[in-house]
N, C-alpha and C. Protein backbone atom coordinates (compact mmCIF):
# COMPACT_ATOMS: atom_id res chain seq x y z
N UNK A 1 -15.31 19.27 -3.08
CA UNK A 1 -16.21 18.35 -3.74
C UNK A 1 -16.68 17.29 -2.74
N UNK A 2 -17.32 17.85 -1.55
CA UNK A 2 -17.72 16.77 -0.78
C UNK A 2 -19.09 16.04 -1.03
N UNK A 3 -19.55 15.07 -0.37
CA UNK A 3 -21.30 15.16 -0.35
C UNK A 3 -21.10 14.64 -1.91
N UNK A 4 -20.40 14.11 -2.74
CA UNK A 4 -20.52 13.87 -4.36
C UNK A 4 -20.28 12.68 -4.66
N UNK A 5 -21.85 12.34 -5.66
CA UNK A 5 -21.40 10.86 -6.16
C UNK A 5 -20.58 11.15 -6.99
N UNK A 6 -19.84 9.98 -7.47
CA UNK A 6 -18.81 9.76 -8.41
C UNK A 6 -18.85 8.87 -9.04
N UNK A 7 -18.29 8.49 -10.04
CA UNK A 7 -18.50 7.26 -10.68
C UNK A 7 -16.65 6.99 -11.20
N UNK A 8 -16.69 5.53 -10.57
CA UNK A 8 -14.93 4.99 -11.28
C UNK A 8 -14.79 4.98 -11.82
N UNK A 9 -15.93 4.51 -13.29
CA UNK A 9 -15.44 4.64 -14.99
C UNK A 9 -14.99 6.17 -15.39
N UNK A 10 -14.89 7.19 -14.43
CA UNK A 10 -14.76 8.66 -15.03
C UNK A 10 -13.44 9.31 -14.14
N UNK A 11 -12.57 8.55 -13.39
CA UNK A 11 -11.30 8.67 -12.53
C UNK A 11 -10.86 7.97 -13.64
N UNK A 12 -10.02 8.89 -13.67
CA UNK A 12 -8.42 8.19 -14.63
C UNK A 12 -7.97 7.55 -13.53
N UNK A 13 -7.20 6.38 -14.71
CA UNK A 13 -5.70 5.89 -13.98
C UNK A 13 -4.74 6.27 -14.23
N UNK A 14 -4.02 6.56 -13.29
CA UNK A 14 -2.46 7.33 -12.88
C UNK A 14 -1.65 6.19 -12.94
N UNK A 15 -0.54 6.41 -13.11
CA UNK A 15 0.64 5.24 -13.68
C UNK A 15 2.03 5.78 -12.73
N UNK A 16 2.55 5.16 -12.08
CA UNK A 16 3.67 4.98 -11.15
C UNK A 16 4.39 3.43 -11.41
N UNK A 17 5.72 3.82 -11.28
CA UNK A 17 6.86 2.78 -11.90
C UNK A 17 8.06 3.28 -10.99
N UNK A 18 8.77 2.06 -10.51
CA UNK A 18 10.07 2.19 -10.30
C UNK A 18 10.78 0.84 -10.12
N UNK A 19 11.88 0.85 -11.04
CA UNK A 19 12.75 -0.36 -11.95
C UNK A 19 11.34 -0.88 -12.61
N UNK A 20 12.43 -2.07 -12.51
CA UNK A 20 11.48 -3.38 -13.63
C UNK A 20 10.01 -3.72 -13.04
N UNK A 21 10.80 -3.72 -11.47
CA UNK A 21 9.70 -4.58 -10.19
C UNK A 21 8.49 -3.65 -9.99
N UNK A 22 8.91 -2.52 -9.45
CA UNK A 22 7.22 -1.92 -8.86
C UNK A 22 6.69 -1.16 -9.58
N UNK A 23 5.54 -1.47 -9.83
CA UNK A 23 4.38 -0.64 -10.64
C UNK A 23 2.97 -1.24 -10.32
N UNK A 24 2.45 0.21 -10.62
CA UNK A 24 0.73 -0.43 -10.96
C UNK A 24 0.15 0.94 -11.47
N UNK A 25 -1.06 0.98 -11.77
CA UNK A 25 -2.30 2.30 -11.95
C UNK A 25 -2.95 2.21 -10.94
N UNK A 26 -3.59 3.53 -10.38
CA UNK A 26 -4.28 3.75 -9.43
C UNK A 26 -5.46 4.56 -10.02
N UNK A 27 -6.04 4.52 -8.93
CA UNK A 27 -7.48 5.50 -9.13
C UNK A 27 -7.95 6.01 -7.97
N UNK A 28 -7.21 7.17 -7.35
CA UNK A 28 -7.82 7.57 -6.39
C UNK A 28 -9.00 8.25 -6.16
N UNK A 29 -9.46 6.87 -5.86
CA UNK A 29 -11.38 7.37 -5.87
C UNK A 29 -11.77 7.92 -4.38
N UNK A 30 -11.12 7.71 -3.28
CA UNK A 30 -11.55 8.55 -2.03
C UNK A 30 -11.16 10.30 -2.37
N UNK A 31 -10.02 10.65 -3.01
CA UNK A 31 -9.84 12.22 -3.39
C UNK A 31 -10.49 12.62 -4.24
N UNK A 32 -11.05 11.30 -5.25
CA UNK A 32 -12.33 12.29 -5.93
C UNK A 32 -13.13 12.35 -5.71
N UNK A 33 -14.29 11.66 -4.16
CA UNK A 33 -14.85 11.93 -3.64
C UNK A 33 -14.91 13.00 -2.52
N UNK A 34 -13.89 13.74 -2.13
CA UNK A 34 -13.98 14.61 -1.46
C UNK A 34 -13.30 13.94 0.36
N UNK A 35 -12.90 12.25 -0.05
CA UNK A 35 -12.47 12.46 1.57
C UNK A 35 -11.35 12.88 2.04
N UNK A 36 -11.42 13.13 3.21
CA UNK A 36 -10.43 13.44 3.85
C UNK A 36 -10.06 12.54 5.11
N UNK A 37 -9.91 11.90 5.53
CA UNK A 37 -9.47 10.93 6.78
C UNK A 37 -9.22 9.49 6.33
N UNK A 38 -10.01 9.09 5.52
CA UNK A 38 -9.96 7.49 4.82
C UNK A 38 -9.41 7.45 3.61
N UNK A 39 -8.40 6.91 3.17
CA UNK A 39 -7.98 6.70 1.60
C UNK A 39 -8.63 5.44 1.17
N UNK A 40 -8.80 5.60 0.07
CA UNK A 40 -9.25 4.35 -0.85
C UNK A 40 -9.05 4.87 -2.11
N UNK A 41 -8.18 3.22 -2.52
CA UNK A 41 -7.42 3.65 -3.60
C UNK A 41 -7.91 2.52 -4.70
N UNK A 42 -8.31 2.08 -5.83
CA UNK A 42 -8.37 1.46 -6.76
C UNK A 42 -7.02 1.38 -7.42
N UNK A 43 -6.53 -0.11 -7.73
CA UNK A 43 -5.00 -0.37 -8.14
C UNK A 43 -4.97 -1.29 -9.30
N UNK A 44 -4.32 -1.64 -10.30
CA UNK A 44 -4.58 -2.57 -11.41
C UNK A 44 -2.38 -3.05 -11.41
N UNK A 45 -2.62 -4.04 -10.65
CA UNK A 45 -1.14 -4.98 -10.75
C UNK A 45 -0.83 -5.23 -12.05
N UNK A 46 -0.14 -4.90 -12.98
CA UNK A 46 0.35 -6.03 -14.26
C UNK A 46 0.89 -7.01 -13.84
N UNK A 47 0.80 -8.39 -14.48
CA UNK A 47 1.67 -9.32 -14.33
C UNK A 47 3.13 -9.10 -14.11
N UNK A 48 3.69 -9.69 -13.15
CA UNK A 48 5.18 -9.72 -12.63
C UNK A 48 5.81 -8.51 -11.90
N UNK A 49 4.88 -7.74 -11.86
CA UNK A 49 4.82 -6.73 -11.05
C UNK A 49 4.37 -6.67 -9.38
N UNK A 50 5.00 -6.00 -8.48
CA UNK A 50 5.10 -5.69 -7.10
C UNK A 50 4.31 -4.44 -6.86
N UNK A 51 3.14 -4.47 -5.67
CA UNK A 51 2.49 -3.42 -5.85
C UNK A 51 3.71 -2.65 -4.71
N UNK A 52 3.87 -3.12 -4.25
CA UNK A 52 4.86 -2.08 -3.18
C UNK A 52 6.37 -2.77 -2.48
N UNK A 53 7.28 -2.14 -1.82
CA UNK A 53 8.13 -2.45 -0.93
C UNK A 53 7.03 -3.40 0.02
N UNK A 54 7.28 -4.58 0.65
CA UNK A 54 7.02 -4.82 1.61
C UNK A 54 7.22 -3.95 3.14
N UNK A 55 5.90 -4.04 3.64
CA UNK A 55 5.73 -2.73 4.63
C UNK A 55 4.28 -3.20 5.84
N UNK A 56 4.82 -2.20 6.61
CA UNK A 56 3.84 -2.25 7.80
C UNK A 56 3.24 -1.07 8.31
N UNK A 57 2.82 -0.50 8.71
CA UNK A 57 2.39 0.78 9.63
C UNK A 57 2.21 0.80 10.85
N UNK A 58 2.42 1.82 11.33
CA UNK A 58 2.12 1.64 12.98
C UNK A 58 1.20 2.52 13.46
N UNK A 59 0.38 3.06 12.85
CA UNK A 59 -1.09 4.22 13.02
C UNK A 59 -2.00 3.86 11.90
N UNK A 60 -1.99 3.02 10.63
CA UNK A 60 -2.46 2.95 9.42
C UNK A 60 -3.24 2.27 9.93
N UNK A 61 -4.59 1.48 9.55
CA UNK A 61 -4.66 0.09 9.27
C UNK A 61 -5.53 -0.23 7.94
N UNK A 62 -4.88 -1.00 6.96
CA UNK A 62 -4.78 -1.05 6.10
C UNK A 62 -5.76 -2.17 5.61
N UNK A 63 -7.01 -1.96 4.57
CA UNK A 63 -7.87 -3.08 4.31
C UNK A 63 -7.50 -3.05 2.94
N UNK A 64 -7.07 -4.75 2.24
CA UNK A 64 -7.10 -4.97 0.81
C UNK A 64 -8.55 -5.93 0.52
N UNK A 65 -9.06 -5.53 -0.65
CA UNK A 65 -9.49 -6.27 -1.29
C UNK A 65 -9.79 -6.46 -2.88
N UNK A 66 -9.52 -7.91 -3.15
CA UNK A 66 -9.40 -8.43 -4.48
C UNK A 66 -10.82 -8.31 -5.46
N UNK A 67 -10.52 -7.58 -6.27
CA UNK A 67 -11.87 -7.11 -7.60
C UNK A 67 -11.98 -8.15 -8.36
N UNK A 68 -10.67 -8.22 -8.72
CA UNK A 68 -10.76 -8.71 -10.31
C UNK A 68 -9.42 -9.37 -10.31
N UNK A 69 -9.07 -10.85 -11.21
CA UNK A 69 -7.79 -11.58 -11.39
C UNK A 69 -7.08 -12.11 -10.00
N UNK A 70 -6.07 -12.37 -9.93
CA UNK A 70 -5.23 -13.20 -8.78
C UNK A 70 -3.95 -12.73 -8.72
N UNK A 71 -3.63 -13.03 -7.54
CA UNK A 71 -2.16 -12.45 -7.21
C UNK A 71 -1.66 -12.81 -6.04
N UNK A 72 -0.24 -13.07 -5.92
CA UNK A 72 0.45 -13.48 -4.45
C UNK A 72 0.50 -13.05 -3.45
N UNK A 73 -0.29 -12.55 -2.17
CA UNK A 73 -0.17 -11.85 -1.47
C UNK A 73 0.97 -12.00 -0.49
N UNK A 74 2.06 -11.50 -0.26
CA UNK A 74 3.42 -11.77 0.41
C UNK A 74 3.39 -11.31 2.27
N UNK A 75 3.28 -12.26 3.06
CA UNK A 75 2.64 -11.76 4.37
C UNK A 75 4.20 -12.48 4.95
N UNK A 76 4.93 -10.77 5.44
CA UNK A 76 5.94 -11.54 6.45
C UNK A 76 7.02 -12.72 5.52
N UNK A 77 6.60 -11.78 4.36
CA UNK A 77 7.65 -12.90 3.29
C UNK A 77 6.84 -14.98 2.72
N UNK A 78 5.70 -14.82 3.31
CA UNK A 78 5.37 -16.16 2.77
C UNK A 78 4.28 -16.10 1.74
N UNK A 79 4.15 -16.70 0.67
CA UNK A 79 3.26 -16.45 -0.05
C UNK A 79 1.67 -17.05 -0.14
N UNK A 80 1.10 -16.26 -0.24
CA UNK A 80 -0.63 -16.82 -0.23
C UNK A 80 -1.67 -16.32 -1.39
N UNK A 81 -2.05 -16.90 -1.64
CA UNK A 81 -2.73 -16.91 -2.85
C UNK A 81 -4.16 -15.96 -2.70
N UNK A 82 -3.99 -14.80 -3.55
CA UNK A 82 -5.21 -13.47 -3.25
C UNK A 82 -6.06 -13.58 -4.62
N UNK A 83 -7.02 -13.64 -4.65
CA UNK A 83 -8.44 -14.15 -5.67
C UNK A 83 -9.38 -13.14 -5.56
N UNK A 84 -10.05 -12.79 -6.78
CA UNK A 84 -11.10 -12.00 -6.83
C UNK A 84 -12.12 -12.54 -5.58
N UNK A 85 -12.26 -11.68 -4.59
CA UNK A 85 -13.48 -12.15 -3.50
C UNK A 85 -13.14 -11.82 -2.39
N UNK A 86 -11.69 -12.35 -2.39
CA UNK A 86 -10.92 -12.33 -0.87
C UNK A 86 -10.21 -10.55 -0.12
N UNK A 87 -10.52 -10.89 0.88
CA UNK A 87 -10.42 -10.01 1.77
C UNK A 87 -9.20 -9.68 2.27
N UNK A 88 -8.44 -8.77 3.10
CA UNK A 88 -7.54 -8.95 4.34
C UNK A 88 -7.26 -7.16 5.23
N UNK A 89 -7.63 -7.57 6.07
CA UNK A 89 -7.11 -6.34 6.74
C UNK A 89 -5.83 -6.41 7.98
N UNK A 90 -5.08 -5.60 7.50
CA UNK A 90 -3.67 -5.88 8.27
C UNK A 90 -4.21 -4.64 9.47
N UNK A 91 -3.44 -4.66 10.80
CA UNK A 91 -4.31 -3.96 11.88
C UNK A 91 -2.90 -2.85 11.83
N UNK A 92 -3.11 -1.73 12.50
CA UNK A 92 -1.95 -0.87 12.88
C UNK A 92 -1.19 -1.36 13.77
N UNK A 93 0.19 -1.03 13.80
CA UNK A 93 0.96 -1.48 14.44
C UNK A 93 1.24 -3.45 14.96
N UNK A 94 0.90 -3.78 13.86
CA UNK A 94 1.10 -5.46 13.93
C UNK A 94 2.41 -6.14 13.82
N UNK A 95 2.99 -5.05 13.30
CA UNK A 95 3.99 -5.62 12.18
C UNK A 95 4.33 -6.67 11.38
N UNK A 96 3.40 -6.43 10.87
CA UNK A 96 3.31 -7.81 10.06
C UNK A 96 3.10 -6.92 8.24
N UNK A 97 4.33 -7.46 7.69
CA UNK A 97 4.68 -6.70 6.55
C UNK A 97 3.76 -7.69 5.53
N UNK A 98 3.46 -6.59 4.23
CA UNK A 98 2.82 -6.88 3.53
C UNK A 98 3.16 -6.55 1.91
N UNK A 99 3.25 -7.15 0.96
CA UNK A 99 2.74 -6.44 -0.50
C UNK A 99 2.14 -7.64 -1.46
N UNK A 100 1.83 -7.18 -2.61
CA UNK A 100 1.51 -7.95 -3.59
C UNK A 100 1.90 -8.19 -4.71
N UNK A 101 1.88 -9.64 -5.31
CA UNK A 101 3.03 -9.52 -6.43
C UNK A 101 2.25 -10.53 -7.43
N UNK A 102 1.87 -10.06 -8.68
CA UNK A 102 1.02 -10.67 -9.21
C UNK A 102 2.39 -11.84 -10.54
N UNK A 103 1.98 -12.85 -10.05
CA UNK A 103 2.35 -14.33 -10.72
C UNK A 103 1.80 -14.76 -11.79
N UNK A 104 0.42 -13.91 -11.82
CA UNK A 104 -0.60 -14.45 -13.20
C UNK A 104 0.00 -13.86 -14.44
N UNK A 105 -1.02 -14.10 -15.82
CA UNK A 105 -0.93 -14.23 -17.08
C UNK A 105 -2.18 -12.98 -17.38
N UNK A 106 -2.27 -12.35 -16.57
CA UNK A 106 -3.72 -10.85 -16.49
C UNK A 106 -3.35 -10.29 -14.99
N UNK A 107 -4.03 -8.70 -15.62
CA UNK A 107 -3.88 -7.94 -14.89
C UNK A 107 -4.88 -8.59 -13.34
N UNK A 108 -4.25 -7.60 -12.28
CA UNK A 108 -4.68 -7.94 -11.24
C UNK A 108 -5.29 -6.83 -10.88
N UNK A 109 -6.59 -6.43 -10.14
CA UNK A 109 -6.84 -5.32 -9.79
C UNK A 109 -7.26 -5.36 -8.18
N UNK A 110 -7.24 -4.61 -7.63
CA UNK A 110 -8.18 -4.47 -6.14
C UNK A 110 -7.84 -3.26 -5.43
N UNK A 111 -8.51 -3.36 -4.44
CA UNK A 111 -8.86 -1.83 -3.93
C UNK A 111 -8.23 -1.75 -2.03
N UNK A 112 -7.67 -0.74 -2.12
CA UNK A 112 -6.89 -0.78 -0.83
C UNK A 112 -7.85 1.14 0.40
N UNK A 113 -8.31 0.41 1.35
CA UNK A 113 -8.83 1.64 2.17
C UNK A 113 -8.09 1.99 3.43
N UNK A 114 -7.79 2.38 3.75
CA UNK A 114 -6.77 3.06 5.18
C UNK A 114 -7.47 4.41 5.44
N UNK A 115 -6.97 4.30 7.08
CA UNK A 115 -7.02 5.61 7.52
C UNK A 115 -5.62 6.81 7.15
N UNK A 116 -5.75 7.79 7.16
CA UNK A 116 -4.79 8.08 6.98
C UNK A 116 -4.46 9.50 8.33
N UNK A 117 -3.30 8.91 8.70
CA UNK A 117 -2.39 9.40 10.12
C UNK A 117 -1.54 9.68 9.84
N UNK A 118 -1.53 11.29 9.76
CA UNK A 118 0.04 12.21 9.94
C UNK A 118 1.03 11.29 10.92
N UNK A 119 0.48 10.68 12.00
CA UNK A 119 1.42 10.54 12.22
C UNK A 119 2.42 8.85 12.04
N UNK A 120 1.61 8.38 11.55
CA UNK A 120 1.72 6.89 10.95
C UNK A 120 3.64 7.20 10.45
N UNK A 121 3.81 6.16 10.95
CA UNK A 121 5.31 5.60 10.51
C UNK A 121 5.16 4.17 9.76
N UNK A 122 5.83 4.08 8.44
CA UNK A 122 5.65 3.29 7.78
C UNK A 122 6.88 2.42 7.88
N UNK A 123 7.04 0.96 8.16
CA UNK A 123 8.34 0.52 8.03
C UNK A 123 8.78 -0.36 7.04
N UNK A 124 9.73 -0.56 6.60
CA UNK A 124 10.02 -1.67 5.60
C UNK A 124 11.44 -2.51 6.13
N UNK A 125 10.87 -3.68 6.81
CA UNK A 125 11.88 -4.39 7.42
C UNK A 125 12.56 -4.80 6.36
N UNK A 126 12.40 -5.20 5.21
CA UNK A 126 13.43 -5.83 4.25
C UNK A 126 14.17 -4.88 4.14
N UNK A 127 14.62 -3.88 3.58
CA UNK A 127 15.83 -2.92 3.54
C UNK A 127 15.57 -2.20 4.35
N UNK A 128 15.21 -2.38 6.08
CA UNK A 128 15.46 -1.35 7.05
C UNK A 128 15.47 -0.47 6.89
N UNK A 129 14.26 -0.05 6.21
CA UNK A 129 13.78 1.65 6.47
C UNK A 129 12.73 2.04 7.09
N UNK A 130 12.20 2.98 7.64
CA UNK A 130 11.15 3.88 7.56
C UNK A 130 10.71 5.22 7.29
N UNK A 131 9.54 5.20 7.19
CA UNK A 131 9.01 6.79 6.24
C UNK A 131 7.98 7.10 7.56
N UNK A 132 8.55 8.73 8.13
CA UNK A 132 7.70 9.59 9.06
C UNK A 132 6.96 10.21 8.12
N UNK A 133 5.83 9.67 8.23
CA UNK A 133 4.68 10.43 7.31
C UNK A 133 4.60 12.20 7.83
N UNK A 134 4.86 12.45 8.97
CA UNK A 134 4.21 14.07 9.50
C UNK A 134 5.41 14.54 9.33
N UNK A 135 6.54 14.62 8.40
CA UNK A 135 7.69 15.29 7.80
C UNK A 135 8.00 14.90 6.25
N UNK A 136 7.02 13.25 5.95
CA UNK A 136 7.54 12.87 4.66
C UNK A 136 8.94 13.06 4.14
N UNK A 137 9.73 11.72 4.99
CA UNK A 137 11.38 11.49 5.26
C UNK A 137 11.41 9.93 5.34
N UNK A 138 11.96 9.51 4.65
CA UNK A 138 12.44 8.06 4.90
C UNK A 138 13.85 8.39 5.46
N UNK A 139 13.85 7.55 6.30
CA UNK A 139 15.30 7.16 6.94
C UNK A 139 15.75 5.67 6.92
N UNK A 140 17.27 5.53 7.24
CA UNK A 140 17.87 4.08 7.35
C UNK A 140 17.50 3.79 9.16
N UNK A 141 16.75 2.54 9.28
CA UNK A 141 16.45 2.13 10.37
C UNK A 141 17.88 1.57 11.17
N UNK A 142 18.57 2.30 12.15
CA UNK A 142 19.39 1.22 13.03
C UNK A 142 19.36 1.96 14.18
N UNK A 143 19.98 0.68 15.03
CA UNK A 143 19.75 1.11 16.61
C UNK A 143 20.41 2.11 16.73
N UNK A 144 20.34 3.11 17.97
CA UNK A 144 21.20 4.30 18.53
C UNK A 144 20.57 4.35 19.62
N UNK A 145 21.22 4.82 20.10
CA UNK A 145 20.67 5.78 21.46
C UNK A 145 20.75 6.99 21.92
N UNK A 146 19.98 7.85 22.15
CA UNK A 146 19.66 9.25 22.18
C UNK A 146 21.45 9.93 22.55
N UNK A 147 21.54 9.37 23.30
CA UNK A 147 23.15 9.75 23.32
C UNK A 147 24.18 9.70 22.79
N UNK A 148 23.95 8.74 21.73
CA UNK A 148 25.09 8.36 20.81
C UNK A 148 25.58 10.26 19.92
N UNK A 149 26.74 10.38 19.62
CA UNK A 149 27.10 11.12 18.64
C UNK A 149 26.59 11.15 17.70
N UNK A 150 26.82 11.93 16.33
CA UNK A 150 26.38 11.31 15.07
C UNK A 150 27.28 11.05 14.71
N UNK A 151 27.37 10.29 13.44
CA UNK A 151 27.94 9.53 13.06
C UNK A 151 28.54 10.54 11.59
């Protein structure tokens, strides 16, 4: 389905949850357009909800922007205030961790575009993990050295 307009009012939203904390709906409107290299994703935050683990990439680079309602944007753990209008693009390999956590009394919506790289490693310094996207494996992040035994 390449080469095809589309229209967002006609993409469902998909629903993902895990615990109390992370959730949202999506609308992956770049796969129903037919791309392949760029994701863009349409997202709707509920109140008190976390759109993700705080995270970084190191091949990604990741553009948010705010549609509709307000929400905390959490950069490196400090909080900043994200508004229908506002922009941000985090660069690959910055490390500079990111998610969103909506504080309001209404849904939050906005739209997230990335490249997308097999070989992108995703990290999440708060519980020291990362995810090898070109095996789709999270592992526990700690030091070793190629020589070490296993453990």
């Amino acid at each position: 389905m390449k080469n095809t307009i589309i229209n967002i009012d006609d993409i469902c939203w998909e629903s993902w949850q895990h615990s109390d904390n992370y959730s949202s709906q999506q609308k992956h409107i770049g796969d129903a357009a037919g791309c392949e290299k760029i994701g863009v994703t349409m997202e709707k935050l509920s109140p008190g909800k976390l759109s993700s683990v705080a995270h970084y990439h190191t091949k990604e680079e990741e553009h948010i922007y705010a549609m509709q309602g307000e929400a905390t944007l959490l950069i490196n753990g400090i909080p900043h205030p994200f508004k229908q209008g506002d922009y941000i693009c985090f660069n690959a390999n910055s490390a500079i961790s990111h998610t969103l956590r909506n504080d309001s009394n209404e849904d939050f919506v906005f739209m997230v575009v990335g490249n997308r790289d097999m070989h992108d490693v995703v990290v999440y310094p708060e519980n020291n993990k990362v995810q090898v996207r070109s095996i789709d494996e999270i592992y526990a992040k700690r030091p070793t050295n190629y020589w070490d035994p296993d453990e």
